[in-house]
Protein backbone atom coordinates (compact mmCIF):
# COMPACT_ATOMS: atom_id res chain seq x y z
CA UNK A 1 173.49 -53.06 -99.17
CA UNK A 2 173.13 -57.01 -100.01
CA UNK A 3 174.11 -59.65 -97.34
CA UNK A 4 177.78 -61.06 -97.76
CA UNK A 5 178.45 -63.45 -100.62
CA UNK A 6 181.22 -65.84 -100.60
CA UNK A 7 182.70 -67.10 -103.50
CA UNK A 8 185.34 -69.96 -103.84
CA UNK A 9 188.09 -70.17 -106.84
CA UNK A 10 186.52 -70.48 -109.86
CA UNK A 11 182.96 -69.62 -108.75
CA UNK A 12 180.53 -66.89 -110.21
CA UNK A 13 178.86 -64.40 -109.03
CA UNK A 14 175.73 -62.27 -111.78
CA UNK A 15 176.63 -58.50 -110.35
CA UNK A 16 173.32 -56.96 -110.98
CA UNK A 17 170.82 -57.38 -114.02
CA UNK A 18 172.33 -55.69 -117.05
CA UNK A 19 175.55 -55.67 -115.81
CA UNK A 20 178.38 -58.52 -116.06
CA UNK A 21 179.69 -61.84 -114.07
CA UNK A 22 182.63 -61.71 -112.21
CA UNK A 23 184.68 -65.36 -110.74
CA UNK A 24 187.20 -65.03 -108.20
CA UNK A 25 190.59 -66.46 -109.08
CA UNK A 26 192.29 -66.98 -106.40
CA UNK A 27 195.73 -65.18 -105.13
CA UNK A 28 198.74 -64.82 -107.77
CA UNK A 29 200.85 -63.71 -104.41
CA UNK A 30 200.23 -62.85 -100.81
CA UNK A 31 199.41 -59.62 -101.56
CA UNK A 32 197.53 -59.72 -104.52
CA UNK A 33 194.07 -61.07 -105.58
CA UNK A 34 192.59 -61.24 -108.88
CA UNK A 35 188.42 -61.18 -110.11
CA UNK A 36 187.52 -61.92 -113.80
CA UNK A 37 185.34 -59.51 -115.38
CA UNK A 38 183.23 -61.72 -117.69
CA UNK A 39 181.06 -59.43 -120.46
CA UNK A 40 179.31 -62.96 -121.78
CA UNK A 41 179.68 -66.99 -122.44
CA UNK A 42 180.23 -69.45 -125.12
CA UNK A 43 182.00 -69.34 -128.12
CA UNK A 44 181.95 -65.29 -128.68
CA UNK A 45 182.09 -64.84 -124.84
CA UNK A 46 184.90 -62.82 -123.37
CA UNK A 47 186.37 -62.09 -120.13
CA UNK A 48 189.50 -60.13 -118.47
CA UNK A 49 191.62 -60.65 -114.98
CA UNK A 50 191.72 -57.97 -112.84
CA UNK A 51 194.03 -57.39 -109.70
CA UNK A 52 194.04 -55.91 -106.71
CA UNK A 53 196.06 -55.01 -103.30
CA UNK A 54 195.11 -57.47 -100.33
CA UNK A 55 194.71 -53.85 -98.68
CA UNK A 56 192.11 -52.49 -100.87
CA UNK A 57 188.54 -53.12 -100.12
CA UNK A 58 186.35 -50.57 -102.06
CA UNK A 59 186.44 -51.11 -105.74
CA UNK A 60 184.26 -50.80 -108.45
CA UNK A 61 183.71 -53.34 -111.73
CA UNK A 62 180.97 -52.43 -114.50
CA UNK A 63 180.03 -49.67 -112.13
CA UNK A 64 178.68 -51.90 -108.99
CA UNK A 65 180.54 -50.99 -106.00
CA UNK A 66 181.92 -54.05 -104.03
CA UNK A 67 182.92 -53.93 -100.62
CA UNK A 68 185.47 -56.77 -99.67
CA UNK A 69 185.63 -57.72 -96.52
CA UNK A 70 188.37 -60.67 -96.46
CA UNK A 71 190.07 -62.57 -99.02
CA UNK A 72 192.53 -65.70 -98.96
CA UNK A 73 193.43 -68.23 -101.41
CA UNK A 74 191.39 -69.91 -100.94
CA UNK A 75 188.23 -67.28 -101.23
CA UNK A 76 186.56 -64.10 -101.00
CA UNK A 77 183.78 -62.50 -98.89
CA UNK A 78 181.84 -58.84 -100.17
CA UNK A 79 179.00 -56.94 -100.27
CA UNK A 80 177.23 -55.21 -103.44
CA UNK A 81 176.59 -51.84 -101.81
């Protein structure tokens, strides 16, 4: 398991080689977060929000599990296990 990353709104993070970018963006409500899934850049580049429950910690995007260990408005801390 990696060391903790944090990652503030709008910054990216490269998941693993091969696999795709994710950017944390931010807190839609108090009890929801949401990560975009970004396949590639530039002018064919696309990318997808995805949300989850404050509560849930283990998930999973392009098959690399993330553990997250806080989150706020502000930004999120997790591992790559």
């Amino acid at each position: 398991m990696e060391g903790a990353t944090v990652l503030a709104i709008g910054e990216s993070y490269h998941l693993k080689m091969g696999k795709d970018w994710i950017v944390y963006a931010g807190m839609p409500s108090e009890d929801v977060y949401s990560i975009v899934q970004r396949k590639t850049s530039g002018y064919h580049g696309f990318a997808w929000n995805l949300y989850y429950s404050r509560r849930k910690t283990d998930i999973k995007i392009d098959g690399v599990d993330i553990i997250v260990e806080s989150v706020s408005p502000e930004e999120i801390m997790f591992r790559i296990r």
